[in-house]
Protein backbone atom coordinates (compact mmCIF):
# COMPACT_ATOMS: atom_id res chain seq x y z
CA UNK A 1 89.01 -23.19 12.48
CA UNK A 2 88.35 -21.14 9.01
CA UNK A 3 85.82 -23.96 8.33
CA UNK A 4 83.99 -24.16 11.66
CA UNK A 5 83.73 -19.97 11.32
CA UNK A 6 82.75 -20.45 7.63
CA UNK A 7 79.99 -22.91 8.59
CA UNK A 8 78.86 -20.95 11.51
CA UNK A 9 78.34 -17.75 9.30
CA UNK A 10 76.19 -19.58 7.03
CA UNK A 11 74.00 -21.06 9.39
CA UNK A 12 73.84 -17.16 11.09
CA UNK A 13 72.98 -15.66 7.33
CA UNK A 14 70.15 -18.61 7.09
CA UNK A 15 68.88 -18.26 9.93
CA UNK A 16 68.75 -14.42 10.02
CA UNK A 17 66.78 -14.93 6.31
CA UNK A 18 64.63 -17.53 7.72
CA UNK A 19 63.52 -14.94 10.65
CA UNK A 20 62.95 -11.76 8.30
CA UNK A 21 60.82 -14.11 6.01
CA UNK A 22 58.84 -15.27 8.68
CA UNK A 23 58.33 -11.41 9.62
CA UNK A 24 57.06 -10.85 6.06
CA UNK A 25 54.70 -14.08 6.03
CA UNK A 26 53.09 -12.97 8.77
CA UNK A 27 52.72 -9.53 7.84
CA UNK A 28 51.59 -10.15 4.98
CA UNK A 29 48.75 -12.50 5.96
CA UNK A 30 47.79 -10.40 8.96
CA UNK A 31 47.12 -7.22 6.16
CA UNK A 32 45.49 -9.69 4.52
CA UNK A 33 43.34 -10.94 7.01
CA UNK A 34 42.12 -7.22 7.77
CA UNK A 35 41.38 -6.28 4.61
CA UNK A 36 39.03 -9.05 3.98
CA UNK A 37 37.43 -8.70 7.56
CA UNK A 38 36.86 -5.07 6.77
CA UNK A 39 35.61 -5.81 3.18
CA UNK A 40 33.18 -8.29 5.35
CA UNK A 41 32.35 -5.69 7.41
CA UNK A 42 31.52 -3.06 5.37
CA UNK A 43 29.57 -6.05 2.96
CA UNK A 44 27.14 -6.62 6.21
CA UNK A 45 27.26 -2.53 6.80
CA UNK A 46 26.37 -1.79 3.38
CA UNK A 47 23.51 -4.40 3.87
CA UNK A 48 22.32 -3.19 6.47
CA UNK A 49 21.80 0.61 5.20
CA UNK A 50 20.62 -0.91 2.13
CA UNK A 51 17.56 -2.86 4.36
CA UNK A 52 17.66 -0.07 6.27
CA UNK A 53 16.92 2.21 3.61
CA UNK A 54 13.73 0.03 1.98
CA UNK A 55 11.31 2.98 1.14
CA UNK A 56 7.81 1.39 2.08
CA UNK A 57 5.46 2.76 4.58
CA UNK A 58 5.88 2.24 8.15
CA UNK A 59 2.44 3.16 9.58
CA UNK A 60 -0.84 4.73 8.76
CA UNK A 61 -3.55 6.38 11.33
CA UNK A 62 -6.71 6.07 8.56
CA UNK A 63 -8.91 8.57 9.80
CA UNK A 64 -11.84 9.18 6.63
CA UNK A 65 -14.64 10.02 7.59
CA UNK A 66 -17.42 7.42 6.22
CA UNK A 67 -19.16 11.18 4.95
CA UNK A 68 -15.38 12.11 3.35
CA UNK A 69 -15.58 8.62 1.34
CA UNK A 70 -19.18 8.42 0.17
CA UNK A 71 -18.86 12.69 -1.26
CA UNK A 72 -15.81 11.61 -3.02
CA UNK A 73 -16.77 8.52 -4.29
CA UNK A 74 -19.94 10.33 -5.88
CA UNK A 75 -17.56 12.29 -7.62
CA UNK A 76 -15.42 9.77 -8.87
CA UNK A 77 -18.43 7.65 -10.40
CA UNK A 78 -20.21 10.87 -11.57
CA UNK A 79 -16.84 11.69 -13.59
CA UNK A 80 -16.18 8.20 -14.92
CA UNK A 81 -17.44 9.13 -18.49
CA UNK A 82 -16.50 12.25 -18.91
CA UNK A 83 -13.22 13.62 -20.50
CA UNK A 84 -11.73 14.50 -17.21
CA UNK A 85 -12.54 11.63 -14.80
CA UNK A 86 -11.83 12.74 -10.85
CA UNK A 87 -10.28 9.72 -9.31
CA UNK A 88 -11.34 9.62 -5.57
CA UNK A 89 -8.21 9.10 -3.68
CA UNK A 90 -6.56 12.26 -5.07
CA UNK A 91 -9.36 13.82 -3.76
CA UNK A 92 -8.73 12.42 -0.11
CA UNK A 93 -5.04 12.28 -0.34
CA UNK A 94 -5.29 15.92 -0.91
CA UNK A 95 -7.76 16.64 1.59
CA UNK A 96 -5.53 14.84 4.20
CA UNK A 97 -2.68 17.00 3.84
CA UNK A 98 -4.89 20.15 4.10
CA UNK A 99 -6.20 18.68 7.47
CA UNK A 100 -3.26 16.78 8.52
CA UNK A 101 -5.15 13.59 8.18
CA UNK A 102 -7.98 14.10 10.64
CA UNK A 103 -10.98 14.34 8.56
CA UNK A 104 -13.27 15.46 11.82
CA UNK A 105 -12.35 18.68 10.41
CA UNK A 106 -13.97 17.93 6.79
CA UNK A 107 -15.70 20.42 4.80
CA UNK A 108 -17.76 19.92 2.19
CA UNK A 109 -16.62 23.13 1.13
CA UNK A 110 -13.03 21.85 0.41
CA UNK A 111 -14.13 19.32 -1.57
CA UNK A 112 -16.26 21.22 -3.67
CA UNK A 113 -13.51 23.96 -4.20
CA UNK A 114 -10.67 21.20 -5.27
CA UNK A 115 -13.27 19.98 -7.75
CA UNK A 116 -14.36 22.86 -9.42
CA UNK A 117 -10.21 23.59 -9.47
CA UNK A 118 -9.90 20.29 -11.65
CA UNK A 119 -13.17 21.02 -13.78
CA UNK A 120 -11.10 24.13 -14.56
CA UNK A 121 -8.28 22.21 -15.97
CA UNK A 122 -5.73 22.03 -12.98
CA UNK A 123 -4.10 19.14 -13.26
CA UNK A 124 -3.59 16.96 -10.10
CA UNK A 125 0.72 16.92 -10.54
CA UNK A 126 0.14 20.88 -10.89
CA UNK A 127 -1.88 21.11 -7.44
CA UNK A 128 0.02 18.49 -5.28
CA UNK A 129 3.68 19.47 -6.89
CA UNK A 130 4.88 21.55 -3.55
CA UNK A 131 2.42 19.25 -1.24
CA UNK A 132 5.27 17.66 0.91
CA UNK A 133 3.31 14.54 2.01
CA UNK A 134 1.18 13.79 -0.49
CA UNK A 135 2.44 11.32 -2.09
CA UNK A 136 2.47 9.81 1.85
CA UNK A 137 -1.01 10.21 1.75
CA UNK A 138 -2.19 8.74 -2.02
CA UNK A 139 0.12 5.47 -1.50
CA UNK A 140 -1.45 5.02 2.23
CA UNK A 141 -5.14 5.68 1.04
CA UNK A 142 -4.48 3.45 -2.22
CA UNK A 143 -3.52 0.63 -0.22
CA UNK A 144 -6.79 0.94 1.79
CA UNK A 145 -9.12 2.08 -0.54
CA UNK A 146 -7.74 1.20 -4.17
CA UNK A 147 -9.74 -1.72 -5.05
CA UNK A 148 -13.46 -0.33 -3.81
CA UNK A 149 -14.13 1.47 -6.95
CA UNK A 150 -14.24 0.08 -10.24
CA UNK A 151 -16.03 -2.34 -13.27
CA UNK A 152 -17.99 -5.03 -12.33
CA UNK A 153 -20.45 -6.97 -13.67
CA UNK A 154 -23.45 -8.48 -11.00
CA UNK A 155 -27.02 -9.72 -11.48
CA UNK A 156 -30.11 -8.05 -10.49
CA UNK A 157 -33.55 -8.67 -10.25
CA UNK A 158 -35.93 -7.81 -12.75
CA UNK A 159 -38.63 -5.76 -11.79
CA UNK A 160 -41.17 -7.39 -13.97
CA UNK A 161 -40.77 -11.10 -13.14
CA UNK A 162 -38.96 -13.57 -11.34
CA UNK A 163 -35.78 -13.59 -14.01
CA UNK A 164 -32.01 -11.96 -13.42
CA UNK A 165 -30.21 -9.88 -15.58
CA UNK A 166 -26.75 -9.46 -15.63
CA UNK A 167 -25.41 -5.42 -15.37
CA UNK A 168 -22.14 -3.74 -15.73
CA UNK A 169 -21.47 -1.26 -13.44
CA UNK A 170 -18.65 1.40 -12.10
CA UNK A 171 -18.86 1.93 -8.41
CA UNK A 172 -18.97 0.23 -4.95
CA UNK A 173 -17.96 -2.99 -5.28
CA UNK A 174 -16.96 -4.28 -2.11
CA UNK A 175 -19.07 -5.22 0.32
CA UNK A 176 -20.36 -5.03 4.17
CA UNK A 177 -19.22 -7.71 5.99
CA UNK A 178 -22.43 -8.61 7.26
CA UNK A 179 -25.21 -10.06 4.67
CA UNK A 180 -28.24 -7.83 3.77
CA UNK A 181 -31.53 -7.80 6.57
CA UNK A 182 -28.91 -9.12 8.89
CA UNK A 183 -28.95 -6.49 12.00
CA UNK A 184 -26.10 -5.16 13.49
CA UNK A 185 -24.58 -2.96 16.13
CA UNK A 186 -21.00 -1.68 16.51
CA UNK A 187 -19.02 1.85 17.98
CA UNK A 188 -15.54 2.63 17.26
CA UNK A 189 -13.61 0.52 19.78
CA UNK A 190 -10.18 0.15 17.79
CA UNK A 191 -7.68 0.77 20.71
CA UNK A 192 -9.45 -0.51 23.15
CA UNK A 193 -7.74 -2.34 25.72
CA UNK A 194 -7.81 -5.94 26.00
CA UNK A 195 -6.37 -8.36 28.67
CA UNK A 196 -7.19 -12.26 27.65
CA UNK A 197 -3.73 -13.70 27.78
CA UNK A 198 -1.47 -10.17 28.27
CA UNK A 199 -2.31 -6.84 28.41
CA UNK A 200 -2.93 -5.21 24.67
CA UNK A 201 -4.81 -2.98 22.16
CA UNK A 202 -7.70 -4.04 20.30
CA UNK A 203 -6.71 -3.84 16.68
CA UNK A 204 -9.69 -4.43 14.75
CA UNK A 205 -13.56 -3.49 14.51
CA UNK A 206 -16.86 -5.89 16.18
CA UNK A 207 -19.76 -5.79 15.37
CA UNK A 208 -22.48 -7.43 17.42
CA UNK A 209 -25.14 -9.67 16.24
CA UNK A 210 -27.12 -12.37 15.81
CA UNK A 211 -25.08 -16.57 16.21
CA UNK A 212 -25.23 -17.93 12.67
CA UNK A 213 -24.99 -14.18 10.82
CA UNK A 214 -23.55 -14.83 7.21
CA UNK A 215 -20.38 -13.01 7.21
CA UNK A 216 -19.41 -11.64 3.77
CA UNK A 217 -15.88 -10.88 2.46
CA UNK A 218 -15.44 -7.73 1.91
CA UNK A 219 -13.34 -7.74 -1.16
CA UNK A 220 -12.20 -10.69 -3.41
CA UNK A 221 -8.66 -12.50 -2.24
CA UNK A 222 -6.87 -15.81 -1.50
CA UNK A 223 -8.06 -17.51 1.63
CA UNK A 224 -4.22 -17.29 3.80
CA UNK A 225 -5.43 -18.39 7.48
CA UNK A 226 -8.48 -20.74 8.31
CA UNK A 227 -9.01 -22.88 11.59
CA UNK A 228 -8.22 -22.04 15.27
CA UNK A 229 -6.57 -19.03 16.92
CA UNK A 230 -6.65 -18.75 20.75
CA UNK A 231 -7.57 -15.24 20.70
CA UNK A 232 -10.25 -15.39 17.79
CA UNK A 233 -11.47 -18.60 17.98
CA UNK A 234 -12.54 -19.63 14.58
CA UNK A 235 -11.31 -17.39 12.17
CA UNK A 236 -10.37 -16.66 8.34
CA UNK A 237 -7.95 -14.48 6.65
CA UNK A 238 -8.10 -13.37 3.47
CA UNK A 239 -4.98 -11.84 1.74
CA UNK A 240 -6.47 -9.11 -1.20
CA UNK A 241 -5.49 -9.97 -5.02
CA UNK A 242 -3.10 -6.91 -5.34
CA UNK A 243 -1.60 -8.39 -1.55
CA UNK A 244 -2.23 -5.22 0.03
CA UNK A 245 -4.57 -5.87 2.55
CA UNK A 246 -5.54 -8.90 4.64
CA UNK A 247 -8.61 -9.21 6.49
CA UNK A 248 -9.57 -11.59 9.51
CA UNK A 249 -12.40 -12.52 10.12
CA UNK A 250 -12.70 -13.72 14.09
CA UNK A 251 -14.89 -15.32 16.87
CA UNK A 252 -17.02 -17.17 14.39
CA UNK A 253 -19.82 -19.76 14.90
CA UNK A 254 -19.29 -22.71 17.13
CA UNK A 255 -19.30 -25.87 15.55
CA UNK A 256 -19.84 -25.02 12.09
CA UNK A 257 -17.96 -22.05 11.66
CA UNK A 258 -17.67 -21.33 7.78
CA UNK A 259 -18.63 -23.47 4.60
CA UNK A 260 -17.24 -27.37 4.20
CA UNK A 261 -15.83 -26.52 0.85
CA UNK A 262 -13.77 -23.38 2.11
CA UNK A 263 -9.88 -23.79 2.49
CA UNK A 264 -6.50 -22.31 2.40
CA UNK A 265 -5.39 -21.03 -1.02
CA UNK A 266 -9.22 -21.16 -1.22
CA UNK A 267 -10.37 -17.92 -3.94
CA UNK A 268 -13.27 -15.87 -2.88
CA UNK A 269 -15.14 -12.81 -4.62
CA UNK A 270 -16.34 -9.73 -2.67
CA UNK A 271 -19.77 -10.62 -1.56
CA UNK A 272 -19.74 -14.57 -1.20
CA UNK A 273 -20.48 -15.91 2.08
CA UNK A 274 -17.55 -16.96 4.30
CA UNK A 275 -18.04 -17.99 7.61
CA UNK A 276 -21.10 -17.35 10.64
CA UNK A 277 -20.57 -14.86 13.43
CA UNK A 278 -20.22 -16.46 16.46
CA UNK A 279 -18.85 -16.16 19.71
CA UNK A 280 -15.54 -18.70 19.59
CA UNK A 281 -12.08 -17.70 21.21
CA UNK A 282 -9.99 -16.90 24.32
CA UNK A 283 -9.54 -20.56 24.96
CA UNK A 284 -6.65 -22.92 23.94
CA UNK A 285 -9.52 -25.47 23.51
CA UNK A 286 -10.68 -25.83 20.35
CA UNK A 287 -14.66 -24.70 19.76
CA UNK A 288 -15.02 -23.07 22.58
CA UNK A 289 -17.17 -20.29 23.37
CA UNK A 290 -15.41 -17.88 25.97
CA UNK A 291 -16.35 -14.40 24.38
CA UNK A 292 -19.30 -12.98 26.29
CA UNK A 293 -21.01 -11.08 23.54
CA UNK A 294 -21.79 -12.84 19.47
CA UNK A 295 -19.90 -10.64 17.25
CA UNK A 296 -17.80 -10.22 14.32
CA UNK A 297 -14.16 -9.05 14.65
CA UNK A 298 -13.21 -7.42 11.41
CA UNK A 299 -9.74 -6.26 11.11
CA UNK A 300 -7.89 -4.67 8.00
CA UNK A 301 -3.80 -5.43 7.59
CA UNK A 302 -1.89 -3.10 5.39
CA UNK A 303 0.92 -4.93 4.10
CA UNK A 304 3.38 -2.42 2.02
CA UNK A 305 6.53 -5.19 2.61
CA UNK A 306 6.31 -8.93 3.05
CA UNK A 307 8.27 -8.25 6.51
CA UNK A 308 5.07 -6.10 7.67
CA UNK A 309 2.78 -9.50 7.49
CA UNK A 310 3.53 -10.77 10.92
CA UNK A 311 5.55 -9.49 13.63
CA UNK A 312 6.39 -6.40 15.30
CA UNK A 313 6.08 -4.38 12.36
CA UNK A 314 2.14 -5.23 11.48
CA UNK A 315 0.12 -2.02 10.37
CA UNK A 316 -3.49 -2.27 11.17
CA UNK A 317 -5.86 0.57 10.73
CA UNK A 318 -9.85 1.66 12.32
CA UNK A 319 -12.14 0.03 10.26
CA UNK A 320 -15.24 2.31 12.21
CA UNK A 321 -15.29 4.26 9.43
CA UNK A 322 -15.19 1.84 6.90
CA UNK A 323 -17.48 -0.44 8.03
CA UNK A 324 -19.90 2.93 7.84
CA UNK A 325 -19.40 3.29 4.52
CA UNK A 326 -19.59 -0.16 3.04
CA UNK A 327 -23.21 -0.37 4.60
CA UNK A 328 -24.58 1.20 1.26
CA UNK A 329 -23.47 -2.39 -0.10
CA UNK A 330 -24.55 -5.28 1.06
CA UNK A 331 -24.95 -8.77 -0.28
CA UNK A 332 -28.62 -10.47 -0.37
CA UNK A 333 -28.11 -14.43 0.66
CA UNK A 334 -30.31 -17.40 0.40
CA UNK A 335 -30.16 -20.86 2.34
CA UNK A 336 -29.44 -23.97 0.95
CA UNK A 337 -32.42 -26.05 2.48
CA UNK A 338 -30.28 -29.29 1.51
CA UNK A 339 -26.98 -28.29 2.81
CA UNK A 340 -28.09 -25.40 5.86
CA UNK A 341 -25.47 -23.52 4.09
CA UNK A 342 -25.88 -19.67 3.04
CA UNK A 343 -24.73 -18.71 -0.04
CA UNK A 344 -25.06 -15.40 -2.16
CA UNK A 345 -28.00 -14.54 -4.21
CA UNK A 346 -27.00 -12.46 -6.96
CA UNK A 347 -23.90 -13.47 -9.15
CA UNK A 348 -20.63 -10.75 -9.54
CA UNK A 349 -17.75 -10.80 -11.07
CA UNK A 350 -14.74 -8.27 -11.66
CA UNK A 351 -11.52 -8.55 -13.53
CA UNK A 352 -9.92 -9.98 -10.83
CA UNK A 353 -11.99 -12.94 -10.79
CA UNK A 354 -12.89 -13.78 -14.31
CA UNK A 355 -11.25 -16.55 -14.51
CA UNK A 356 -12.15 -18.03 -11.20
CA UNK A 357 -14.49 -21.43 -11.42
């Protein structure tokens, strides 16, 4: 009897240990378990934020005024040797914020008055300090505008005989899209709506002309897209050096739309022929002409992020203006009589590109 009670105690005690134990396991690895799936959570939160928080641009309405660029440039290039040299962006960044960005309401006036204040000795920190989006405005219009001004080096005719000469320069150096004595006519239709394939806004610039038009790049780059797009037909897009912008090139010539030797990862310099304006597109056929009127569409991608270059997040601006103002530059071209291919008369080169072949 003592021994049966004695043995059933024991296995009471053990069992009674083996229960709060198993309470205490299980506890224990439950906190556990939460902990590390709030850790997780607050891993993915802080992520988030942290994406969420990137500080690049999210969109830009470019609104210069082709008369805006061309005053300021002449101010830039007329300072460039002097001891205070008047960089042309600060002047339109600071414009912008005086007119909120619309430069329909551009005065002369203004411009002349912020110059004379830097002549003076104002410094451009001093006048934009309490300007609350400035700094908006001068990262926007860099991205746009920030490689159209500078040193190059490009041949020119002598006046005296048939020879070149090669000429550094500070100015203009990127160039219409359409080669020189090659006509052209275009409005601002950015916006426009467009219905081939689903209902949408037309994000880029044409310009109508002529089948077989050399079309110029604009600005030097690495060739990113080449070959068939349903909606542009033949196309080409060029990614800038700095990877800011990327232009495309659309609805070029049937059949031979741009030069044999011209590929992806392809380098180009502002001025060489790329492709042949052309009529190509709205077809899942390749080479097929479906666009009613032969022209160029030109559109300009700002890319501030890597996640802006496709998607829903793509920035692209009205080139109207732009293509306006790069008319003062155009590129002569000659013809290959061998080949039938156009190429650019007069060498260039820029830092960029020096070491280009």
């Amino acid at each position: 009897m003592f021994i049966s009670f004695k043995l059933n105690r024991t296995v009471v005690i053990l069992c009674t240990v083996f229960i709060l134990l198993s309470f205490y396991i299980v506890g224990f690895v439950r906190n556990t378990s939460i902990k590390t799936t709030g850790t997780s959570k607050q891993s993915d939160t802080s992520t988030t934020q942290s994406d969420a928080k990137k500080n690049y641009i999210k969109w830009v309405d470019f609104k210069v005024t082709d008369t805006a660029m061309r005053k300021a440039m002449k101010v830039d290039i007329e300072s460039k040797d002097s001891s205070n040299h008047i960089d042309w962006i600060d002047l339109l960044s600071i414009l912008a914020v005086k007119y909120g960005g619309d430069f329909s309401r551009f005065k002369e006036a203004d411009l002349t008055a912020l110059v004379k204040r830097i002549k003076d000795g104002e410094k451009i920190e001093d006048i934009t300090r309490d300007m609350k989006y400035y700094s908006y405005y001068r990262e926007a219009y860099g991205a746009v505008l920030g490689a159209y001004i500078g040193e190059y080096e490009i041949e020119e005719a002598s006046k005296d005989s048939e020879k070149t000469a090669t000429v550094k320069k500070y100015g203009l150096k990127a160039f219409s899209p359409i080669a020189k004595d090659y006509g052209y006519s275009h409005s601002d239709d950015f916006g426009n709506s467009r219905s081939y394939g689903f209902k949408r806004k037309h994000l880029g610039h044409d310009m109508m002309g002529n089948v077989g038009t050399p079309v110029i790049a604009i600005e030097s780059g690495t060739v990113e897209a080449l070959g068939w797009n349903q909606y542009g037909g033949w196309r080409i897009g060029i990614r800038s050096f700095d990877r800011k912008r990327y232009y495309y090139y659309a609805h070029l010539r049937k059949g031979h739309p741009y030069p044999d030797d011209l590929s992806i990862g392809h380098t180009v310099k502002a001025g060489d022929v790329i492709g042949y304006l052309g009529m190509t597109g709205y077809s899942s056929k390749e080479d097929t002409n479906n666009i009613e009127i032969p022209h160029l569409h030109m559109g300009i991608q700002l890319i501030f992020d890597e996640s802006q270059k496709e998607g829903n997040n793509e920035i692209w601006i009205d080139c109207y203006e732009i293509a306006k103002f790069l008319r003062q530059n155009t590129s002569a071209v000659v013809k290959d009589e061998l080949t039938g291919e156009f190429r650019r008369k007069y060498e260039f080169m820029e830092a960029s590109t020096e070491n280009m072949e």
